[in-house]
C-alpha atoms as a PDB file:
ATOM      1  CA  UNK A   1      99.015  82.324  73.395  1.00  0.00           C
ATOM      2  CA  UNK A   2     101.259  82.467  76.060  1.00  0.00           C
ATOM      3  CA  UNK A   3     101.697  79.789  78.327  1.00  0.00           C
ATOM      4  CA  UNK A   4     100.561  79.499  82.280  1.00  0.00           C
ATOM      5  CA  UNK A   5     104.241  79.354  83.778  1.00  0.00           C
ATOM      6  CA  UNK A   6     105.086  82.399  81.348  1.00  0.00           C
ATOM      7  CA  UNK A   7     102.417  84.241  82.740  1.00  0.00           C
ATOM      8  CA  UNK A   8     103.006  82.669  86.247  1.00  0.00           C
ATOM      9  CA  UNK A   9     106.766  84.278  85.752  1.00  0.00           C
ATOM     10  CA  UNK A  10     105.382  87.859  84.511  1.00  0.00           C
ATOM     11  CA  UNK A  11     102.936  87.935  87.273  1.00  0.00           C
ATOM     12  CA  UNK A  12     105.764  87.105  89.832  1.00  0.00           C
ATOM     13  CA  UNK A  13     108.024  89.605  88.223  1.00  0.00           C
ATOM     14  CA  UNK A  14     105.593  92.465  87.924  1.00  0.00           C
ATOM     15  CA  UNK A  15     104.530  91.885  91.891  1.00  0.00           C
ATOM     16  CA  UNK A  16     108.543  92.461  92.853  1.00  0.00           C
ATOM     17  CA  UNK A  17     108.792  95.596  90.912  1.00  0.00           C
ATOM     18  CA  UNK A  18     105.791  96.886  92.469  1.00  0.00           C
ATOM     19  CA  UNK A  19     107.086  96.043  96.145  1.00  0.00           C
ATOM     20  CA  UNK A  20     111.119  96.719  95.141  1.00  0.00           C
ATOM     21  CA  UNK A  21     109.802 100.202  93.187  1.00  0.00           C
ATOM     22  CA  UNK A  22     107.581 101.493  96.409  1.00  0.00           C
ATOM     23  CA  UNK A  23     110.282 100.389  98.544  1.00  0.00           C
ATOM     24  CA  UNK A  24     112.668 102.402  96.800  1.00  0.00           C
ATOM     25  CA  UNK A  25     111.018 105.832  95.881  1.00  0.00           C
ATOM     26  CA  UNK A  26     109.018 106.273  99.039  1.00  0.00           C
ATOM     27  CA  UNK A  27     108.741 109.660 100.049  1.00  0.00           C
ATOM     28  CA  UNK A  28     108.818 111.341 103.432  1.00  0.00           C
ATOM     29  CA  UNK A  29     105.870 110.378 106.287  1.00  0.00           C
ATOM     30  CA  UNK A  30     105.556 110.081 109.316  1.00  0.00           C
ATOM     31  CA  UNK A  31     102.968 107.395 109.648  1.00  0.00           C
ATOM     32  CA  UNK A  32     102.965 103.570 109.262  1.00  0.00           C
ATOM     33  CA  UNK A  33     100.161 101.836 110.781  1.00  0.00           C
ATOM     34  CA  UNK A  34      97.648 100.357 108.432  1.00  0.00           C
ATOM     35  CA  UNK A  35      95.169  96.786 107.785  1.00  0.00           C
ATOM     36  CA  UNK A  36      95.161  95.955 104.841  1.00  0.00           C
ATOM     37  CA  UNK A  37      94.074  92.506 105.212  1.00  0.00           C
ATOM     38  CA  UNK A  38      90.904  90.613 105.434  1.00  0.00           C
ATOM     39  CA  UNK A  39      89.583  87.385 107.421  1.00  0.00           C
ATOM     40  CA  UNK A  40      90.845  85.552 103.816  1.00  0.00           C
ATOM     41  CA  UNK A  41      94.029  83.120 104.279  1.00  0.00           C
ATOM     42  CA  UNK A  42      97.066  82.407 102.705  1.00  0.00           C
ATOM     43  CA  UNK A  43      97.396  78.275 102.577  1.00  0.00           C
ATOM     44  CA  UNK A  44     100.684  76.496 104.167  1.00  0.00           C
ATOM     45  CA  UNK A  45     103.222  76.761 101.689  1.00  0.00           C
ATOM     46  CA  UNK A  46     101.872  79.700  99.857  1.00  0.00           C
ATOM     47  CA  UNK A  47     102.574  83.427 100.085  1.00  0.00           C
ATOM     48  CA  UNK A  48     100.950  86.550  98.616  1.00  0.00           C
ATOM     49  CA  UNK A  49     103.719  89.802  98.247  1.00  0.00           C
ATOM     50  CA  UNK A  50     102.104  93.025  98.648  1.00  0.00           C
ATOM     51  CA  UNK A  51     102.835  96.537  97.864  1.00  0.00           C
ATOM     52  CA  UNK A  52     101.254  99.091  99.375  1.00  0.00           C
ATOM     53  CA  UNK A  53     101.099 102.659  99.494  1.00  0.00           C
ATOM     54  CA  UNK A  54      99.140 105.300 102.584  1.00  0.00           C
ATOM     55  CA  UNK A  55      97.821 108.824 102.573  1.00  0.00           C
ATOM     56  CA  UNK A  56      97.935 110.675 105.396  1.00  0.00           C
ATOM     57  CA  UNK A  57      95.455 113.200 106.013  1.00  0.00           C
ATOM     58  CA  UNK A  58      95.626 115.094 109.390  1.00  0.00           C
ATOM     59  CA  UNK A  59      98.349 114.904 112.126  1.00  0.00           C
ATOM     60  CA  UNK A  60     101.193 113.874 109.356  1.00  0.00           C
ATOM     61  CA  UNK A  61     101.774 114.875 105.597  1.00  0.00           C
ATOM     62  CA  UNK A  62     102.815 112.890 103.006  1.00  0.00           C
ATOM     63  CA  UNK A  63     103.184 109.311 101.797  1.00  0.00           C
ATOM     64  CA  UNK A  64     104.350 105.849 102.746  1.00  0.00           C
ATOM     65  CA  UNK A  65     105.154 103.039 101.062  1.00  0.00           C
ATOM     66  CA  UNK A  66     105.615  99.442 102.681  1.00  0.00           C
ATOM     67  CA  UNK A  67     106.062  95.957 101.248  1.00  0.00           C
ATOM     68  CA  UNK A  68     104.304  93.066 102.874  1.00  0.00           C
ATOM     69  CA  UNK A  69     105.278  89.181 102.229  1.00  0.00           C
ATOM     70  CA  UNK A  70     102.480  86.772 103.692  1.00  0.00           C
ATOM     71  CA  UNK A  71     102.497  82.803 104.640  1.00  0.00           C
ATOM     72  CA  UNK A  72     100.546  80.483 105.869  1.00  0.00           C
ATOM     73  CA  UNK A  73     101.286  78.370 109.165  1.00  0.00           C
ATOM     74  CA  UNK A  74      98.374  76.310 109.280  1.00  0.00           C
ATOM     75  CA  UNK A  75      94.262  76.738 108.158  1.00  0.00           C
ATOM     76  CA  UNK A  76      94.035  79.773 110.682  1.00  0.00           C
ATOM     77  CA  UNK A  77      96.897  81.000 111.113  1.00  0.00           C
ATOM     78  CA  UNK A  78      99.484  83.055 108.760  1.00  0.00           C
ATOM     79  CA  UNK A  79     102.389  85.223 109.138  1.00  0.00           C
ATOM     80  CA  UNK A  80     103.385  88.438 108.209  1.00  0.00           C
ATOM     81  CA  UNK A  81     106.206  90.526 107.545  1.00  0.00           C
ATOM     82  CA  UNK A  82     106.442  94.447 107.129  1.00  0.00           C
ATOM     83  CA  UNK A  83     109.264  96.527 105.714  1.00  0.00           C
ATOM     84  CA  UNK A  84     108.840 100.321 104.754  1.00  0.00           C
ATOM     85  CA  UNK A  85     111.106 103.267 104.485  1.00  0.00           C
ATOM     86  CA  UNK A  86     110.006 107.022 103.922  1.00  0.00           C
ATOM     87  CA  UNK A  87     110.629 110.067 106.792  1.00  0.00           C
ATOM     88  CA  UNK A  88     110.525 107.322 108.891  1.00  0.00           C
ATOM     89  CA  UNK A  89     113.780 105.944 108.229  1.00  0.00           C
ATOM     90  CA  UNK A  90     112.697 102.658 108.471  1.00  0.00           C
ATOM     91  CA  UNK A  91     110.390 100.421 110.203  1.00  0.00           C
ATOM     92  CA  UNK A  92     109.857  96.766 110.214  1.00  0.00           C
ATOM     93  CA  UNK A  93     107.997  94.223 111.611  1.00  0.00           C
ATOM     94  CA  UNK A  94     106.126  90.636 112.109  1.00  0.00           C
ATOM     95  CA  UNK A  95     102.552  89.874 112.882  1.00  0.00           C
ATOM     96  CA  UNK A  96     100.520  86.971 113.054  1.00  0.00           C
ATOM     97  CA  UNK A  97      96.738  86.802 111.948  1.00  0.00           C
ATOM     98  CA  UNK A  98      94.799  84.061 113.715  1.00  0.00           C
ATOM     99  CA  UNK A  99      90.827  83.649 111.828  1.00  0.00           C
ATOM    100  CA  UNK A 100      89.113  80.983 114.482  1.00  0.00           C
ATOM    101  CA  UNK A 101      86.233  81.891 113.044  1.00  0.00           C
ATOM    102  CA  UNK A 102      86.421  81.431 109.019  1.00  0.00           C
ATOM    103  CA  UNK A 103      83.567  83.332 106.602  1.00  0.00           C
ATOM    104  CA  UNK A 104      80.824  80.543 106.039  1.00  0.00           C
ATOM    105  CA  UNK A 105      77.098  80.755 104.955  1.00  0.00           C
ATOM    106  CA  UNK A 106      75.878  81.905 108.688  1.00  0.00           C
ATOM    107  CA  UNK A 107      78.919  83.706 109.941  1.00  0.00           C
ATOM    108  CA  UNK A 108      81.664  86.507 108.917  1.00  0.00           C
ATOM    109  CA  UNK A 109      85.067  86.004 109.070  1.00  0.00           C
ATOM    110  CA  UNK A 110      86.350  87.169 113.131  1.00  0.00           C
ATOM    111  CA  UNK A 111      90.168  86.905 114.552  1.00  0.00           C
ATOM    112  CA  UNK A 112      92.683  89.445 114.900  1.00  0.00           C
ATOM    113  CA  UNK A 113      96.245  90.203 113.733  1.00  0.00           C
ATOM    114  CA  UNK A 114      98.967  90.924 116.398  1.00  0.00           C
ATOM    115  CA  UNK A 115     102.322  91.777 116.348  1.00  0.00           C
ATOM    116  CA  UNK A 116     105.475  94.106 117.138  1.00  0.00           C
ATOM    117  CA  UNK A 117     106.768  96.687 114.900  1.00  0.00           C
ATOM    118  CA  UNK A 118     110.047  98.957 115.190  1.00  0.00           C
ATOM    119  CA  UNK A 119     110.697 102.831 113.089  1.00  0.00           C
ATOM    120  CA  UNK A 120     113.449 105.006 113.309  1.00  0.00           C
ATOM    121  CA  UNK A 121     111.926 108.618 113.179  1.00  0.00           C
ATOM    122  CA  UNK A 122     115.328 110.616 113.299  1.00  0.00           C
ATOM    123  CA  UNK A 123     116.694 110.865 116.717  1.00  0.00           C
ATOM    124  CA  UNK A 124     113.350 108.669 117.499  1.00  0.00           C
ATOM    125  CA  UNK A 125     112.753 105.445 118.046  1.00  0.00           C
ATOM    126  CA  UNK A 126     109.084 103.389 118.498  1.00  0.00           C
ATOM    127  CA  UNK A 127     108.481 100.240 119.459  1.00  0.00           C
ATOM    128  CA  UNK A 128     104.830  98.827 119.216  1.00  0.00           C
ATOM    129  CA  UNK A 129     102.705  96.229 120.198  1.00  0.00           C
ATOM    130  CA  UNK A 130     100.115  96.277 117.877  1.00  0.00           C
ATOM    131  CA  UNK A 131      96.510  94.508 117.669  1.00  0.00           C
ATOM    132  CA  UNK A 132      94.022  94.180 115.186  1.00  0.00           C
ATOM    133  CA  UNK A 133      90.869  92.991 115.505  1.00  0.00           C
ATOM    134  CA  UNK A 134      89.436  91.627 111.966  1.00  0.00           C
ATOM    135  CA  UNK A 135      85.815  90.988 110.569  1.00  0.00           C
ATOM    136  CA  UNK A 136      85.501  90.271 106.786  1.00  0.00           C
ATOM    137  CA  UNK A 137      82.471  88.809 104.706  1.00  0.00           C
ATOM    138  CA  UNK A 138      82.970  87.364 100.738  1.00  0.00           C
ATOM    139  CA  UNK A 139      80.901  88.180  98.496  1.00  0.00           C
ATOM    140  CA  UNK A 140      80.792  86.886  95.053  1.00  0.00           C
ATOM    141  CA  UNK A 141      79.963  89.458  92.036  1.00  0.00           C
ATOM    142  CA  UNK A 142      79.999  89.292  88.667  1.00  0.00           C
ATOM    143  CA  UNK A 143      83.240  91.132  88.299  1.00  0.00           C
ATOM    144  CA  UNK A 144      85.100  88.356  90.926  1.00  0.00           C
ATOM    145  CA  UNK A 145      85.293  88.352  94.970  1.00  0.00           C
ATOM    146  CA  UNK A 146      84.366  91.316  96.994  1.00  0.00           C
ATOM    147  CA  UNK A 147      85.708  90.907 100.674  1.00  0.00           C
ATOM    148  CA  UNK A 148      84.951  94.280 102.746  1.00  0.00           C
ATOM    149  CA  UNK A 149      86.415  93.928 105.846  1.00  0.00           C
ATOM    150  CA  UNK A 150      86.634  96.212 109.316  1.00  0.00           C
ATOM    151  CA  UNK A 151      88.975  96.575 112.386  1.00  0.00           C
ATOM    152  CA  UNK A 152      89.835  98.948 115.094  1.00  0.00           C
ATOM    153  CA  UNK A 153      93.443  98.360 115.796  1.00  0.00           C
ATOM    154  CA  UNK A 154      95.071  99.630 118.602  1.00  0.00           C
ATOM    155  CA  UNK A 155      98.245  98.826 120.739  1.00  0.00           C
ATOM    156  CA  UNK A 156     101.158 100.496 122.744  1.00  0.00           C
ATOM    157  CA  UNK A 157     103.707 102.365 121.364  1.00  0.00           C
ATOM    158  CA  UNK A 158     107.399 103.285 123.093  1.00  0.00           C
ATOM    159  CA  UNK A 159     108.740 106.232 121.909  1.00  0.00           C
ATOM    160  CA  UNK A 160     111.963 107.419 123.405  1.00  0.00           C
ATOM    161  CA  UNK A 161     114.823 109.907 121.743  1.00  0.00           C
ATOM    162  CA  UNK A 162     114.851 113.606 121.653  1.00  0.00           C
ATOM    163  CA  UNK A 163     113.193 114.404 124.295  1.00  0.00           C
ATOM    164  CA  UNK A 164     110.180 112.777 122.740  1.00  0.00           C
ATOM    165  CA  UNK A 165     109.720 110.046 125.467  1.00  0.00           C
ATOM    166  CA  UNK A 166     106.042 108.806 125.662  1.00  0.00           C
ATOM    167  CA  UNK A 167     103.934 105.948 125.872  1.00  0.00           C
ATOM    168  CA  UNK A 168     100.873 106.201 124.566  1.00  0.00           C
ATOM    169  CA  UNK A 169      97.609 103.916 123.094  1.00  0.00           C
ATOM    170  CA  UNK A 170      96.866 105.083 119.509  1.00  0.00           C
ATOM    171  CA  UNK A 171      93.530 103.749 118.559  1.00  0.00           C
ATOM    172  CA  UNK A 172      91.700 103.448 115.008  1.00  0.00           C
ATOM    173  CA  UNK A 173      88.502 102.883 112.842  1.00  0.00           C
ATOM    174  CA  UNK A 174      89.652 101.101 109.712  1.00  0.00           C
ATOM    175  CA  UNK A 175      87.148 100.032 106.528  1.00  0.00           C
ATOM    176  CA  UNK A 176      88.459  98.478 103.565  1.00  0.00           C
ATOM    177  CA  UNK A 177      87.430  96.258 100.843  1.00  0.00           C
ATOM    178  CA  UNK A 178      89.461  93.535  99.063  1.00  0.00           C
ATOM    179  CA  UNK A 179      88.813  92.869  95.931  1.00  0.00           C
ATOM    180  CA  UNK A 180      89.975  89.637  93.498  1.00  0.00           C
ATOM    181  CA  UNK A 181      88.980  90.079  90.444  1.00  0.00           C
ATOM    182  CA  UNK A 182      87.962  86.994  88.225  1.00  0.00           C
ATOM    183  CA  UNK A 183      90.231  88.104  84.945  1.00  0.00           C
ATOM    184  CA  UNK A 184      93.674  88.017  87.147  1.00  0.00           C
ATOM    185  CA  UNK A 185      93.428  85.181  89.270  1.00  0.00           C
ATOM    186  CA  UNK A 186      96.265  85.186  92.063  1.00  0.00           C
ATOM    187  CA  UNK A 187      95.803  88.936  92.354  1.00  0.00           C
ATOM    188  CA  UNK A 188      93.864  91.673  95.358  1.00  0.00           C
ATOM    189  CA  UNK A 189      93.522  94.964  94.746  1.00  0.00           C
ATOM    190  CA  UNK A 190      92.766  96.614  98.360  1.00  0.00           C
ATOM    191  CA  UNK A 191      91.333 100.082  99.603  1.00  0.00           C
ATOM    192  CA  UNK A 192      91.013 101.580 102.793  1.00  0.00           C
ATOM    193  CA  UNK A 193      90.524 103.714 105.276  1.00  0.00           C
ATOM    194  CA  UNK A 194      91.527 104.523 108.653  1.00  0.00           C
ATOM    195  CA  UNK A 195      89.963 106.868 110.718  1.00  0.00           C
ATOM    196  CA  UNK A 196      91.789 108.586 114.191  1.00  0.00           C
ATOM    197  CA  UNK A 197      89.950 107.927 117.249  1.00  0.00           C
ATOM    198  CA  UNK A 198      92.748 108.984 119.802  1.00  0.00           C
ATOM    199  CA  UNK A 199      96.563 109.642 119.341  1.00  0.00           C
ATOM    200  CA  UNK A 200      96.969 108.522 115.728  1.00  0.00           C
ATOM    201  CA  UNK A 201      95.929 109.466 112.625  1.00  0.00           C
ATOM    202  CA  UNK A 202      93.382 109.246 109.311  1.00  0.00           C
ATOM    203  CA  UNK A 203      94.387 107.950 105.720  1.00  0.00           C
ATOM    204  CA  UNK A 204      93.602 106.302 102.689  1.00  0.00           C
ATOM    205  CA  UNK A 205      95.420 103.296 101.678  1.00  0.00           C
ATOM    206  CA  UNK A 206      95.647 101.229  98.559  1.00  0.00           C
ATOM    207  CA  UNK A 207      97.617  98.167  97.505  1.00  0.00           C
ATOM    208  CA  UNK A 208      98.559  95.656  94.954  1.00  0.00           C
ATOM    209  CA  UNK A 209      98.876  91.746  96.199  1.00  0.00           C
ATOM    210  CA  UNK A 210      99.975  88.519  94.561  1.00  0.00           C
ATOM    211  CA  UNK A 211      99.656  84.831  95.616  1.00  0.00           C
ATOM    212  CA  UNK A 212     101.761  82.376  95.016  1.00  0.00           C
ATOM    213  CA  UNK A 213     102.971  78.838  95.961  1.00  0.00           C
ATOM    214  CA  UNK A 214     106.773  77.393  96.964  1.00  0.00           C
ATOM    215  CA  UNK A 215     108.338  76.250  94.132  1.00  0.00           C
ATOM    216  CA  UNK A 216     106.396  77.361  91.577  1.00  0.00           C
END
């Protein structure tokens, strides 16, 4: 039987071909604003490497991939960093999730993520400010964790180049579910979905996350 550390290693290994792969063969979209994150925290000293992949269904066609890398600052706070590539030449970024409010027997999880983000569209170039607003609740199944979560994130984008100058406030509804699944501890599986409520856009979005700890 193999060992924990060689399992530890495959896990690790599998999680960066998952983020390197969707990094690499992303095709075109316009799009890159998604959740895809609950009111669940990454402890100081531990991270959790995502890759994710979004479905754009009206305003933009086609599909974007983005890798994620998580770590915790303290008990309520963690960091996050975003890189993606597709028709959107790139776009990158770093928000911070703050949970004041952690999931206990007579409360929800409640905080928010915030954060800047830059793309290169072409000629085009965004800048947002971005805010999330979080709510998540755990419940424990039979199969492992369930953690559906909701948000309306909204912000200010920048966009200048082409002719395209604008400043505008896109604004979502976003539902997802987390789910951590008793037979592959250190793993999420997430789904979710965003709905346009002015000046953005509706998808489905799904992704593959692993935790880990320094050094191991």
């Amino acid at each position: 039987m193999p060992s924990r550390n060689s399992v530890t290693s495959l896990a690790r290994v599998l999680a960066s071909i998952l983020i390197v792969g969707a990094l690499l063969v992303a095709p075109k979209a316009q799009a890159y604003y998604s959740t895809l994150d609950s009111g669940e925290m990454v402890g100081e000293n531990q991270y959790q490497a995502m890759a994710s992949m979004q479905s754009i269904f009206n305003k933009y066609d086609g599909m974007n991939f983005t890798g994620r890398l998580d770590t915790g600052i303290r008990d309520d706070i963690s960091v996050r960093g975003v890189l993606g590539f597709g028709k959107v030449d790139f776009h990158i970024g770093v928000l911070s999730k703050w949970i004041p409010f952690p999931d206990t027997d007579q409360q929800p999880a409640i905080g928010a993520e915030a954060g800047v983000l830059l793309a290169r569209i072409g000629s085009v170039t965004q800048y947002s400010l971005r805010v999330h607003p979080l709510v998540s609740k755990r419940l424990e199944l039979e199969i492992g964790d369930v953690i559906p979560y909701a948000s309306l994130p909204t912000g200010v984008t920048i966009q200048s180049g082409s002719g395209a100058d604008e400043t505008f406030t896109p604004l979502q509804l976003v539902i997802g579910s987390e789910l951590r699944p008793l037979e592959v501890k250190d793993w999420s599986f997430f789904a979710e979905l965003g709905l346009n409520l002015h000046k953005s856009f509706g998808y489905i979005a799904a992704s593959a996350a692993y935790r880990f700890s320094a050094g191991e």
